[in-house]
PDB file of N, CA and C in Angstrom:
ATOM      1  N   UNK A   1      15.100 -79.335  10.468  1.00  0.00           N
ATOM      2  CA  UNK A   1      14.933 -78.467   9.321  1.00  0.00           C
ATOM      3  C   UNK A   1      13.599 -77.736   9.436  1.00  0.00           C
ATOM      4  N   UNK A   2      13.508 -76.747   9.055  1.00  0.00           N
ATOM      5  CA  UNK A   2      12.355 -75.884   8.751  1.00  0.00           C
ATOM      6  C   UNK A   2      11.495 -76.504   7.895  1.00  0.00           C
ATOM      7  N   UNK A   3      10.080 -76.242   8.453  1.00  0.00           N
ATOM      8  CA  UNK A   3       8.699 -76.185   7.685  1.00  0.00           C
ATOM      9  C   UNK A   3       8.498 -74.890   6.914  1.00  0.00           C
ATOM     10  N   UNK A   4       8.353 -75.226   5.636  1.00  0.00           N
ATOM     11  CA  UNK A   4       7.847 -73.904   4.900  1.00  0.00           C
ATOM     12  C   UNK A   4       6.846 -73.699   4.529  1.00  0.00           C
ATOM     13  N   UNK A   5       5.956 -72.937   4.983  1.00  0.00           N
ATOM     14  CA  UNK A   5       4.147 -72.671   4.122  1.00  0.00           C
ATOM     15  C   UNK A   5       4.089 -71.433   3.325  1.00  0.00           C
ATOM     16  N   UNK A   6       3.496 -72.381   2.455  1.00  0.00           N
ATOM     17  CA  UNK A   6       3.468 -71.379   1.101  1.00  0.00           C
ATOM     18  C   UNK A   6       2.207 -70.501   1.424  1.00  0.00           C
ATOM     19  N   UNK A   7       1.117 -70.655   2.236  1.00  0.00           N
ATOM     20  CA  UNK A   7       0.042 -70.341   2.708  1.00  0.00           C
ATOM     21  C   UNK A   7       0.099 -68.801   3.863  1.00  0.00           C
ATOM     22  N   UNK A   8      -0.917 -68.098   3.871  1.00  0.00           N
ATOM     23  CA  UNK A   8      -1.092 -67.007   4.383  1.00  0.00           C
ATOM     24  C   UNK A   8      -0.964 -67.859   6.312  1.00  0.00           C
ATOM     25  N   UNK A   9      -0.129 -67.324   6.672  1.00  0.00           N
ATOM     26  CA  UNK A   9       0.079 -67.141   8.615  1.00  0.00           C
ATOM     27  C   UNK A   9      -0.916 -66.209   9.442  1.00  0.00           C
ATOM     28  N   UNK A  10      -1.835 -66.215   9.506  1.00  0.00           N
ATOM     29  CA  UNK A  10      -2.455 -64.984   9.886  1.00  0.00           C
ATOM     30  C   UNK A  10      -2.121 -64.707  11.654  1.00  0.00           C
ATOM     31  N   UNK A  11      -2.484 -65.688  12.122  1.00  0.00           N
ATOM     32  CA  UNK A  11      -1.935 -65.556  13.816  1.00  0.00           C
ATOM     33  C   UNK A  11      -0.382 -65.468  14.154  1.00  0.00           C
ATOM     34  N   UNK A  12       0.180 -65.829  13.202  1.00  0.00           N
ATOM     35  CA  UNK A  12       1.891 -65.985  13.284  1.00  0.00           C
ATOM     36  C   UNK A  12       2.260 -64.538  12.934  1.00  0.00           C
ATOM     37  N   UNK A  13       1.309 -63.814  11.870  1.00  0.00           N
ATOM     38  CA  UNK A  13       1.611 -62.091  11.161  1.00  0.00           C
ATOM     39  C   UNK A  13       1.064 -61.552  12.208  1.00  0.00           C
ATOM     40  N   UNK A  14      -0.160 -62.000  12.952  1.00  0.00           N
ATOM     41  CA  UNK A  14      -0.289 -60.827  13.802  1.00  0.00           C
ATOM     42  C   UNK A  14       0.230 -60.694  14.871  1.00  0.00           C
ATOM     43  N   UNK A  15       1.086 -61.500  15.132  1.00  0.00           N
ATOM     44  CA  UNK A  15       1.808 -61.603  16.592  1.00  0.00           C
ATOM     45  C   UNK A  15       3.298 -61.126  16.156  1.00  0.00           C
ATOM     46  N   UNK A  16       3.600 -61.313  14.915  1.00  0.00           N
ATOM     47  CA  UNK A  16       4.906 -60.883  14.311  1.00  0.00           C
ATOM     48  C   UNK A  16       4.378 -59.041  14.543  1.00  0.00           C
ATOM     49  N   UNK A  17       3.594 -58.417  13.668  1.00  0.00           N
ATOM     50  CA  UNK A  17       3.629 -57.519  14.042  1.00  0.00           C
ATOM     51  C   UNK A  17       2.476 -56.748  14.580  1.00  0.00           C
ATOM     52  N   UNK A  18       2.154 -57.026  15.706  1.00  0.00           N
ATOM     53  CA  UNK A  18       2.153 -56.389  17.012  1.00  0.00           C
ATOM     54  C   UNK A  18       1.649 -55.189  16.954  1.00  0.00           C
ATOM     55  N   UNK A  19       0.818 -55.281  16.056  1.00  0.00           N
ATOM     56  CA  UNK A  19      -0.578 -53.786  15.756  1.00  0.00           C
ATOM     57  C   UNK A  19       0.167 -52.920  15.092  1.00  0.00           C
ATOM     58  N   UNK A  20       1.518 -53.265  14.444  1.00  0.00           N
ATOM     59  CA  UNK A  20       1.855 -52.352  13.147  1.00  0.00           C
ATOM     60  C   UNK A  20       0.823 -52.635  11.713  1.00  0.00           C
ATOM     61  N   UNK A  21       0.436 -51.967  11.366  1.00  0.00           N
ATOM     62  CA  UNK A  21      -0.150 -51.965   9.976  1.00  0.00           C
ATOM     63  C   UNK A  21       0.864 -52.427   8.910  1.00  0.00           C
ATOM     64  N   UNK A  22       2.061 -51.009   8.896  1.00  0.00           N
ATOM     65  CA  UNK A  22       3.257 -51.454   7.785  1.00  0.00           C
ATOM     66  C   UNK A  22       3.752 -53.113   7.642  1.00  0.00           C
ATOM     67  N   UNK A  23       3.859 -53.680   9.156  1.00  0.00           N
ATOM     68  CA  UNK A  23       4.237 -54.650   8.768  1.00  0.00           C
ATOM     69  C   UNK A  23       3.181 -55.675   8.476  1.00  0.00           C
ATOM     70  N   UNK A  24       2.120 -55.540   9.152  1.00  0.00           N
ATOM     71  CA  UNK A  24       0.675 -56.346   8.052  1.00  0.00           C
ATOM     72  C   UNK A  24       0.776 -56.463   7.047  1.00  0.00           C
ATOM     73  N   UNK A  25       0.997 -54.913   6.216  1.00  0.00           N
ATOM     74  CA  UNK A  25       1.058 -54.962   4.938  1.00  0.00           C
ATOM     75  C   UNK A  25       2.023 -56.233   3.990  1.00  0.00           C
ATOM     76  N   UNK A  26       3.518 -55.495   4.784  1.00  0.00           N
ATOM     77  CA  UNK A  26       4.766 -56.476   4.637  1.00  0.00           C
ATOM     78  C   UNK A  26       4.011 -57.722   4.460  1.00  0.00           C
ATOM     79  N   UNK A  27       3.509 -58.605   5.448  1.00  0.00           N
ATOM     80  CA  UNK A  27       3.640 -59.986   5.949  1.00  0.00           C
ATOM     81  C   UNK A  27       2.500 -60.411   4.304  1.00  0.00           C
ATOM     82  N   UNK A  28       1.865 -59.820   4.366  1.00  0.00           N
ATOM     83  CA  UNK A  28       0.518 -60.034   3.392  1.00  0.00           C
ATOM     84  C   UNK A  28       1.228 -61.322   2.739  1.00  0.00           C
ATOM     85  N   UNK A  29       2.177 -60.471   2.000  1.00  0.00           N
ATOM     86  CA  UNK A  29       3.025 -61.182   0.804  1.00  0.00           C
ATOM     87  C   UNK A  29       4.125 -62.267   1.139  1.00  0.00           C
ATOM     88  N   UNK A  30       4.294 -62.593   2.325  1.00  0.00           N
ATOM     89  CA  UNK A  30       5.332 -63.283   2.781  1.00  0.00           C
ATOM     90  C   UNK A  30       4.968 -64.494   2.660  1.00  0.00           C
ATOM     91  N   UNK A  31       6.361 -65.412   2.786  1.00  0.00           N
ATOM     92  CA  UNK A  31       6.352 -66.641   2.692  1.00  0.00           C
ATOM     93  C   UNK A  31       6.931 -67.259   4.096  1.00  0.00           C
ATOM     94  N   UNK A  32       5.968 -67.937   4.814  1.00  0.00           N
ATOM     95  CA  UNK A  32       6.382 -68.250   6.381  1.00  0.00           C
ATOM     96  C   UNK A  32       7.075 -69.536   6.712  1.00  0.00           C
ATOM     97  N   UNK A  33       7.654 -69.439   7.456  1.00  0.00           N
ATOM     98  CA  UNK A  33       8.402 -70.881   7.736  1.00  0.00           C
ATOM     99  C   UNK A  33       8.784 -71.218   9.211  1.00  0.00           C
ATOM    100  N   UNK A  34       8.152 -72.253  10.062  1.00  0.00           N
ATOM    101  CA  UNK A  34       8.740 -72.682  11.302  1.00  0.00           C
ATOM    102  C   UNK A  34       9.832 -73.186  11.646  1.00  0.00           C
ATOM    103  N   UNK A  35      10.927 -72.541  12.098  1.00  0.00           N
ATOM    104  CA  UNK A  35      12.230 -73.601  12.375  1.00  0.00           C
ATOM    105  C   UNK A  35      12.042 -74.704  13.410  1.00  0.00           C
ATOM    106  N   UNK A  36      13.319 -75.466  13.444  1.00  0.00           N
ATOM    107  CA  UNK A  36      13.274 -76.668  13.923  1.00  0.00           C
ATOM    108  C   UNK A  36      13.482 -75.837  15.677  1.00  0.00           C
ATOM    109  N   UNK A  37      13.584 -75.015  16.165  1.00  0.00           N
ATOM    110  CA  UNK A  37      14.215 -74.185  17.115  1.00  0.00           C
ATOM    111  C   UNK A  37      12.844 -73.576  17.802  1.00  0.00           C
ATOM    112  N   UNK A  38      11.781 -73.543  17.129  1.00  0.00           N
ATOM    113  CA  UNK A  38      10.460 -72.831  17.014  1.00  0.00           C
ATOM    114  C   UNK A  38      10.439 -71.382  16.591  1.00  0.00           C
ATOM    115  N   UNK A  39      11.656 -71.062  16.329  1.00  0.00           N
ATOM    116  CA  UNK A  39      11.437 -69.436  15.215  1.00  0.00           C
ATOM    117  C   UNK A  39      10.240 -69.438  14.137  1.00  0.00           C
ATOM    118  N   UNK A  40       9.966 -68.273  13.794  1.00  0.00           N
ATOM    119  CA  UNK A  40       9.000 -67.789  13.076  1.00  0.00           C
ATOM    120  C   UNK A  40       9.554 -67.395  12.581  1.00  0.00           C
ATOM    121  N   UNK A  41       9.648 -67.811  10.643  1.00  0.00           N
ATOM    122  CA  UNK A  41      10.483 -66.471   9.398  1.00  0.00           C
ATOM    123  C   UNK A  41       9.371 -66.232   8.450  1.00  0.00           C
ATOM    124  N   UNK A  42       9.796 -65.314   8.262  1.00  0.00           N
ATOM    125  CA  UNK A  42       8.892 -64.883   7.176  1.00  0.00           C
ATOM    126  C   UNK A  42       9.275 -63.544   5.978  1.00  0.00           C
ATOM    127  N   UNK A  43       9.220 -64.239   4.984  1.00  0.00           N
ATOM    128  CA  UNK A  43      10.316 -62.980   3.542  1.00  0.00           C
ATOM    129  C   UNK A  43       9.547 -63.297   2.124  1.00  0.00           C
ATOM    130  N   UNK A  44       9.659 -62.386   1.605  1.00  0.00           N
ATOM    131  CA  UNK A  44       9.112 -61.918  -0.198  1.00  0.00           C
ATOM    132  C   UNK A  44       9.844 -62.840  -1.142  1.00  0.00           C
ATOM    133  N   UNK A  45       9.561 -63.937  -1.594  1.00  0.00           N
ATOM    134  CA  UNK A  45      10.254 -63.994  -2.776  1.00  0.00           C
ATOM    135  C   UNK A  45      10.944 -65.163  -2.221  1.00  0.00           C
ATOM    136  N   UNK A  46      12.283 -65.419  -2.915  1.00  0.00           N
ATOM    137  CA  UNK A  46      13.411 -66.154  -2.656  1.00  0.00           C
ATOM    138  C   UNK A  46      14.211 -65.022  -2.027  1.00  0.00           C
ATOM    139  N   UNK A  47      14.319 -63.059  -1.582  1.00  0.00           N
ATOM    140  CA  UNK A  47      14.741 -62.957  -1.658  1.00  0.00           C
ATOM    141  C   UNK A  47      15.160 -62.852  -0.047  1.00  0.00           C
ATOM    142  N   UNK A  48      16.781 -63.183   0.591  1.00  0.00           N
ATOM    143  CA  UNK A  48      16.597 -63.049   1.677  1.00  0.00           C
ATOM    144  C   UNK A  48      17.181 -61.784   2.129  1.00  0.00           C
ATOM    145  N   UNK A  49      17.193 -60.772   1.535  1.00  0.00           N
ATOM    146  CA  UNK A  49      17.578 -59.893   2.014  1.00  0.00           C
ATOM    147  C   UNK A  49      16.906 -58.756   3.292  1.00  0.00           C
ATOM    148  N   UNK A  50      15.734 -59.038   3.737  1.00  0.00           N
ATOM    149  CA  UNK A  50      14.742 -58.665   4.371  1.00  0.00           C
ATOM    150  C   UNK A  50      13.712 -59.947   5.349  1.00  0.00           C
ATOM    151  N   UNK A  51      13.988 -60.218   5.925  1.00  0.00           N
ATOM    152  CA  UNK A  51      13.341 -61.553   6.942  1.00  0.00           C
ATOM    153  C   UNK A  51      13.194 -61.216   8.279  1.00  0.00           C
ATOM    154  N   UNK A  52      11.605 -61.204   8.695  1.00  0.00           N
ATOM    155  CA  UNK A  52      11.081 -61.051   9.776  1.00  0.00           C
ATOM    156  C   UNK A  52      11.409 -62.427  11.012  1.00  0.00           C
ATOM    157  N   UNK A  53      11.550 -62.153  12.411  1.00  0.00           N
ATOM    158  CA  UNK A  53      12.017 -63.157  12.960  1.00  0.00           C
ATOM    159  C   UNK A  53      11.198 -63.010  14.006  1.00  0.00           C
ATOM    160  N   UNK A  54      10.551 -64.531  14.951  1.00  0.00           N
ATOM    161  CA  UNK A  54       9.836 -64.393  16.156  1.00  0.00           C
ATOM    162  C   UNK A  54       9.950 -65.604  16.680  1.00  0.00           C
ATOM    163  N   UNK A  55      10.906 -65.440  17.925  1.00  0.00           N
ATOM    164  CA  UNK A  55      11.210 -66.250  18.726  1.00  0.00           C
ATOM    165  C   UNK A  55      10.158 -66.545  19.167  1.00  0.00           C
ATOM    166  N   UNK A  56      10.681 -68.141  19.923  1.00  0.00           N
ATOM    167  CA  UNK A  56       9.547 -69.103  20.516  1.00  0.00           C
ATOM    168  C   UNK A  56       9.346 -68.123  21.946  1.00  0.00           C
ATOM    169  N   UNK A  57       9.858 -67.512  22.473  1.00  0.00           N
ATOM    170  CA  UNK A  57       9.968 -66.827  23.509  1.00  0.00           C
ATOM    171  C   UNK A  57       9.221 -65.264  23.618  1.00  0.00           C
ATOM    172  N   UNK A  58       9.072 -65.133  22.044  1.00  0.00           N
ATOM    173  CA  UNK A  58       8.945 -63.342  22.174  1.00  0.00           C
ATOM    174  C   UNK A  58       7.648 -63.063  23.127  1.00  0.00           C
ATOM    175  N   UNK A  59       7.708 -61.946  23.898  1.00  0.00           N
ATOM    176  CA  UNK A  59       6.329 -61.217  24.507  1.00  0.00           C
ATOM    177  C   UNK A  59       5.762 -60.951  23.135  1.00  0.00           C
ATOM    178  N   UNK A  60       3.967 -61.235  23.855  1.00  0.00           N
ATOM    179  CA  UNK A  60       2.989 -60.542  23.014  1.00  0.00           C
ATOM    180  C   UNK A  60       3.172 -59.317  23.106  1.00  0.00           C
ATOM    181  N   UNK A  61       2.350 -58.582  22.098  1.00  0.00           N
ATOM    182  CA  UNK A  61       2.482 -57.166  22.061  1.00  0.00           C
ATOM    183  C   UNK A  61       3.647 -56.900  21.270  1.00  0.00           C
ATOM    184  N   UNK A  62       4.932 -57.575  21.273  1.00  0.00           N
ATOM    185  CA  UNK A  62       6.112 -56.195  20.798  1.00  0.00           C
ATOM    186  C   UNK A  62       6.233 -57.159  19.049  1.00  0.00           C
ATOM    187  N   UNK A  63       6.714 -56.159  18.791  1.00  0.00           N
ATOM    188  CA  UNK A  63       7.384 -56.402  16.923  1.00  0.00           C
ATOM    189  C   UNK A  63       8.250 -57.563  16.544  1.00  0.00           C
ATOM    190  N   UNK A  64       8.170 -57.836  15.896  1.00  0.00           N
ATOM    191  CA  UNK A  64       9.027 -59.253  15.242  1.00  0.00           C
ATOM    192  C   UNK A  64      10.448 -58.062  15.433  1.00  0.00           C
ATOM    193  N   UNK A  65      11.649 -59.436  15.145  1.00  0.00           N
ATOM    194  CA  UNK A  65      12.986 -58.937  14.710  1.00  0.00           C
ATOM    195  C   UNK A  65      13.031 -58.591  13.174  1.00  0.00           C
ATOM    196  N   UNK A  66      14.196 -58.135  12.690  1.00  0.00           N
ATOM    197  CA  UNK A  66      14.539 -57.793  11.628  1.00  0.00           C
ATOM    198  C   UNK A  66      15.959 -58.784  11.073  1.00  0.00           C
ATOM    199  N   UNK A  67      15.951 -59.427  10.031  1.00  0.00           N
ATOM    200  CA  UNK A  67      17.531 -59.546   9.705  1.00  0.00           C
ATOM    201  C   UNK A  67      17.450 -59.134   8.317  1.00  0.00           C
ATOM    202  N   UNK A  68      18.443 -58.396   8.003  1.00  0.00           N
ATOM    203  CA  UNK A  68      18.887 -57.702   6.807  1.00  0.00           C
ATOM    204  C   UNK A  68      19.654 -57.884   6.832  1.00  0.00           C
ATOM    205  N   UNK A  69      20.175 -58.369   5.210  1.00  0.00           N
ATOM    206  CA  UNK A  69      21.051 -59.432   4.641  1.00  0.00           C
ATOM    207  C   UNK A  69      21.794 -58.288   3.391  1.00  0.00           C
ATOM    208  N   UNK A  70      23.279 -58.327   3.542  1.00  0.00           N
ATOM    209  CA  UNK A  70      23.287 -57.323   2.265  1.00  0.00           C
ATOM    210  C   UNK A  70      24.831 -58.305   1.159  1.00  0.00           C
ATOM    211  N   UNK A  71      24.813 -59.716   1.666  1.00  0.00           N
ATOM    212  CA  UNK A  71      25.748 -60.269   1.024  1.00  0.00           C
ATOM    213  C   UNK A  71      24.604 -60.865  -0.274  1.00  0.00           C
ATOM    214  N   UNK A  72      25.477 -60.642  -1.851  1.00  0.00           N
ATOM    215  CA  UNK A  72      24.700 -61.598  -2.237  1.00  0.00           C
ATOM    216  C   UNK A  72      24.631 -62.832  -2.688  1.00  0.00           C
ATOM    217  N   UNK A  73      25.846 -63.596  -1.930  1.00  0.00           N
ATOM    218  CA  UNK A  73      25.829 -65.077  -1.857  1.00  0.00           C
ATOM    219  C   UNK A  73      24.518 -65.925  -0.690  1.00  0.00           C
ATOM    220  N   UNK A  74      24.097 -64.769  -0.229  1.00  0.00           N
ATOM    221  CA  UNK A  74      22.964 -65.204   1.346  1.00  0.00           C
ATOM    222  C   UNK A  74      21.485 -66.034   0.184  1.00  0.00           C
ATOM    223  N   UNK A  75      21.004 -66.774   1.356  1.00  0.00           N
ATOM    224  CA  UNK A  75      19.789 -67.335   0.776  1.00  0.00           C
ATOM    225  C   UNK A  75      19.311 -67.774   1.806  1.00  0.00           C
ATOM    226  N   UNK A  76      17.701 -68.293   1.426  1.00  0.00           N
ATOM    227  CA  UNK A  76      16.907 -68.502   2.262  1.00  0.00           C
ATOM    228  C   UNK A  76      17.269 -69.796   3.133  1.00  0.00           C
ATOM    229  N   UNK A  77      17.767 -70.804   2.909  1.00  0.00           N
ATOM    230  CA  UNK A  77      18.497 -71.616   3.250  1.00  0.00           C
ATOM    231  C   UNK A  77      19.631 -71.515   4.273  1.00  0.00           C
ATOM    232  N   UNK A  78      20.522 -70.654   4.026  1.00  0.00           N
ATOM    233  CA  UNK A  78      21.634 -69.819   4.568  1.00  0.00           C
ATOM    234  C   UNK A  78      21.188 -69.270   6.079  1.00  0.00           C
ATOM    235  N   UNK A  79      19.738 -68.438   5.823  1.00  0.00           N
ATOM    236  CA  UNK A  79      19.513 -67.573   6.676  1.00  0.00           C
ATOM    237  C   UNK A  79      18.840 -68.624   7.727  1.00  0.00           C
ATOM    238  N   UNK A  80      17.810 -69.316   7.353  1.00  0.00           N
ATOM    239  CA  UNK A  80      17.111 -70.847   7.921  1.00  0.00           C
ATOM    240  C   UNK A  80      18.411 -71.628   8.947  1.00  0.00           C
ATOM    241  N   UNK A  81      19.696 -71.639   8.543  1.00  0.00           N
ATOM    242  CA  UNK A  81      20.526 -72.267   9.138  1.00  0.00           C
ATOM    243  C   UNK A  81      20.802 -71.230   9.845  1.00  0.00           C
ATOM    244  N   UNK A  82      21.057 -69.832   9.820  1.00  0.00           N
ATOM    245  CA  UNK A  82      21.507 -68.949  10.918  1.00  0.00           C
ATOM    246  C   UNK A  82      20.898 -69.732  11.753  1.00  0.00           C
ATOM    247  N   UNK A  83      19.478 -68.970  11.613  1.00  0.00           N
ATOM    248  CA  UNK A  83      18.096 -69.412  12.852  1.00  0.00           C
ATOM    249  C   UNK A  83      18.605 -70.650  13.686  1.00  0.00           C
ATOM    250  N   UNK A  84      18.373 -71.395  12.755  1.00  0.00           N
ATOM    251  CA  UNK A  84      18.712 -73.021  13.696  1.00  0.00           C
ATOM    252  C   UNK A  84      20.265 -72.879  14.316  1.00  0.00           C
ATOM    253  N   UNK A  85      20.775 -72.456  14.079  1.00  0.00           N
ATOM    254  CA  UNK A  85      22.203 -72.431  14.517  1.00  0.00           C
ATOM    255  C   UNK A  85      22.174 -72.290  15.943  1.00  0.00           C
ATOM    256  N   UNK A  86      21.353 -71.471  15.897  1.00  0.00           N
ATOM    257  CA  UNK A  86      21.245 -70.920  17.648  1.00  0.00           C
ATOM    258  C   UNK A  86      21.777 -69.362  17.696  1.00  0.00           C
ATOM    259  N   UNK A  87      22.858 -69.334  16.877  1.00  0.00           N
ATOM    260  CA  UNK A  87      23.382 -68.127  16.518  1.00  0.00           C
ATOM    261  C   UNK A  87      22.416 -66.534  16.183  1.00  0.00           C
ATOM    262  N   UNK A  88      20.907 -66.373  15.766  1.00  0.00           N
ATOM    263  CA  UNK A  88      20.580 -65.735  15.953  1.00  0.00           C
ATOM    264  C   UNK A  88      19.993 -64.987  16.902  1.00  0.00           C
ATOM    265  N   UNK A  89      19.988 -66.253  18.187  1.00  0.00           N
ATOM    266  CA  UNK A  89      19.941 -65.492  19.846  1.00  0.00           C
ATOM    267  C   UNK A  89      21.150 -65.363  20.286  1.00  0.00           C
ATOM    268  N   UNK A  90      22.209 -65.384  19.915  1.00  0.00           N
ATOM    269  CA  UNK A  90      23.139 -65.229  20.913  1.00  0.00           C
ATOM    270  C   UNK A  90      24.259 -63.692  19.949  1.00  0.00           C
ATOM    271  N   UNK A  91      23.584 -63.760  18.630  1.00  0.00           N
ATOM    272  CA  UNK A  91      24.513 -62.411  17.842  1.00  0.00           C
ATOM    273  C   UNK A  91      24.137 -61.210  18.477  1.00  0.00           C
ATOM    274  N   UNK A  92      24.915 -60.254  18.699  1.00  0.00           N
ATOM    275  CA  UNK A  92      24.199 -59.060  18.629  1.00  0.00           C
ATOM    276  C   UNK A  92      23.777 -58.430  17.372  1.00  0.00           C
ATOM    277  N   UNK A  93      22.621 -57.549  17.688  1.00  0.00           N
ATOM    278  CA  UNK A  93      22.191 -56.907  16.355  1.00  0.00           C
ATOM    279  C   UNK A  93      21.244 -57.618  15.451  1.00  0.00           C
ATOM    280  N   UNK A  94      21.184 -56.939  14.358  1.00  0.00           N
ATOM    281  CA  UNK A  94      20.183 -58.017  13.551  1.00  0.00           C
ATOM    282  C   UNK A  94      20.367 -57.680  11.568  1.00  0.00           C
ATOM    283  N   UNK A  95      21.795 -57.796  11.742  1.00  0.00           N
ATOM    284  CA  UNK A  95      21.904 -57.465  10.561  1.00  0.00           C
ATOM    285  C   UNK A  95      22.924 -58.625   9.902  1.00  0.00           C
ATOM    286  N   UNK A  96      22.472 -59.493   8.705  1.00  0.00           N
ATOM    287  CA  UNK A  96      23.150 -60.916   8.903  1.00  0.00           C
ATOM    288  C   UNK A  96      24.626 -60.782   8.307  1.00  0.00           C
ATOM    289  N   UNK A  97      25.266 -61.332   8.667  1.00  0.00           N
ATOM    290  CA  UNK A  97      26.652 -61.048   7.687  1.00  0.00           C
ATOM    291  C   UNK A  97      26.863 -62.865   8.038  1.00  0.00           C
ATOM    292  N   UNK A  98      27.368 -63.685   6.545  1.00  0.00           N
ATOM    293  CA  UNK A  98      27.550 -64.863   7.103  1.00  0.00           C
ATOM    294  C   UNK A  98      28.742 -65.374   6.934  1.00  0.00           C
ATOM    295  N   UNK A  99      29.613 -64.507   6.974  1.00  0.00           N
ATOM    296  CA  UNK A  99      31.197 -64.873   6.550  1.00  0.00           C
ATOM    297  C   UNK A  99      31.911 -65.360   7.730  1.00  0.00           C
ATOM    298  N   UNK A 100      32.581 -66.025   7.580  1.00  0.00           N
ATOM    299  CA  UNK A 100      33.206 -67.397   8.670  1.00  0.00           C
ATOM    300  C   UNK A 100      34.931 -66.889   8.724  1.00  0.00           C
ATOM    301  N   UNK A 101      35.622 -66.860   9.401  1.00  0.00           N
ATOM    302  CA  UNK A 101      36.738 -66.953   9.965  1.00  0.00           C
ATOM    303  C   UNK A 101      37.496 -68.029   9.412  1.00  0.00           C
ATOM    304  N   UNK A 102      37.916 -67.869   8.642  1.00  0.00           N
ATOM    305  CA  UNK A 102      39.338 -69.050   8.286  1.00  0.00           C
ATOM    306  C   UNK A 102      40.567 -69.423   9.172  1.00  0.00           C
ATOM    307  N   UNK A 103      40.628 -70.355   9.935  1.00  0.00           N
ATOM    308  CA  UNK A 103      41.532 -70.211  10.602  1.00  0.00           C
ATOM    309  C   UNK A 103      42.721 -70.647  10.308  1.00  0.00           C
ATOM    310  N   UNK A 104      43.185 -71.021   8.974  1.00  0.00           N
ATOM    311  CA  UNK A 104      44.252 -71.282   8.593  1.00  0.00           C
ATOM    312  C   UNK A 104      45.189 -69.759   8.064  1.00  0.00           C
ATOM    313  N   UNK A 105      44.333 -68.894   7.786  1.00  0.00           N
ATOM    314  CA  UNK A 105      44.445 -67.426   6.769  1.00  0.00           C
ATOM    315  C   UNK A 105      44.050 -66.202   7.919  1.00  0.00           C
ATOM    316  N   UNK A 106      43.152 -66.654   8.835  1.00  0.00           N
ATOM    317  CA  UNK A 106      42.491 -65.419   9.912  1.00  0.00           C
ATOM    318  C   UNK A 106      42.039 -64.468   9.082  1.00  0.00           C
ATOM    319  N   UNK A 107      41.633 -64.668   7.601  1.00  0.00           N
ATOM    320  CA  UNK A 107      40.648 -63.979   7.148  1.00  0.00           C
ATOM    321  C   UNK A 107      39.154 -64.161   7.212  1.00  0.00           C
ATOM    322  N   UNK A 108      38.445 -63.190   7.232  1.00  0.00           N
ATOM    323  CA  UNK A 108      36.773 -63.578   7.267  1.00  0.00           C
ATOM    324  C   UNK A 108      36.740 -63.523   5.255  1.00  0.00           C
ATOM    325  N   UNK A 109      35.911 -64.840   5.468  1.00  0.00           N
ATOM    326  CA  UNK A 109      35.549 -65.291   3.958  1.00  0.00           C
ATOM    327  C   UNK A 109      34.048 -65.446   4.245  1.00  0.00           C
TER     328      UNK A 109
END
């Protein structure tokens, strides 16, 4: 499970973003959290619609990921389990959708 710090990240924000200012700004206010995976999250609020991501792997220098969330059953919790899932290195893209495949119906719910 994820560690959550309620506390300012300052080496974790500046490596998230990678001599952007905007996202300095962003991170100011964020709430950071280490996954069990060694991801880096970091989002405003409870809300998860906007969450910065930095793999245990990322090169210095480049920008955190993005996941943008536009269901509003999603939560910080939700998104924390993407991460750990493993599933956020292996999705393409970076935009979360967390609806599952029924395989009794072959509808996505």
């Amino acid at each position: 499970m994820a560690m959550i710090f309620s506390d300012w990240r300052p080496r974790i924000a500046l490596r998230m973003a990678a001599g952007n200012d905007e996202i300095k700004r962003w991170l100011n206010q964020a709430t950071f959290a280490k996954a069990s995976t060694g991801h880096w999250m970091a989002w405003k609020g409870d809300d998860p619609s906007r969450i910065a991501v930095l793999p245990p792997d990322h090169p210095e220098g480049s920008e955190c990921f993005w996941l943008d969330s536009w269901d509003k059953d999603d939560t910080i919790e939700t998104v924390i389990e993407y991460v750990e899932s493993g599933r956020f290195d292996t999705d393409d893209g970076v935009v979360l959708s967390l609806q599952i495949l029924n395989p009794k119906t072959g509808e996505w719910e």
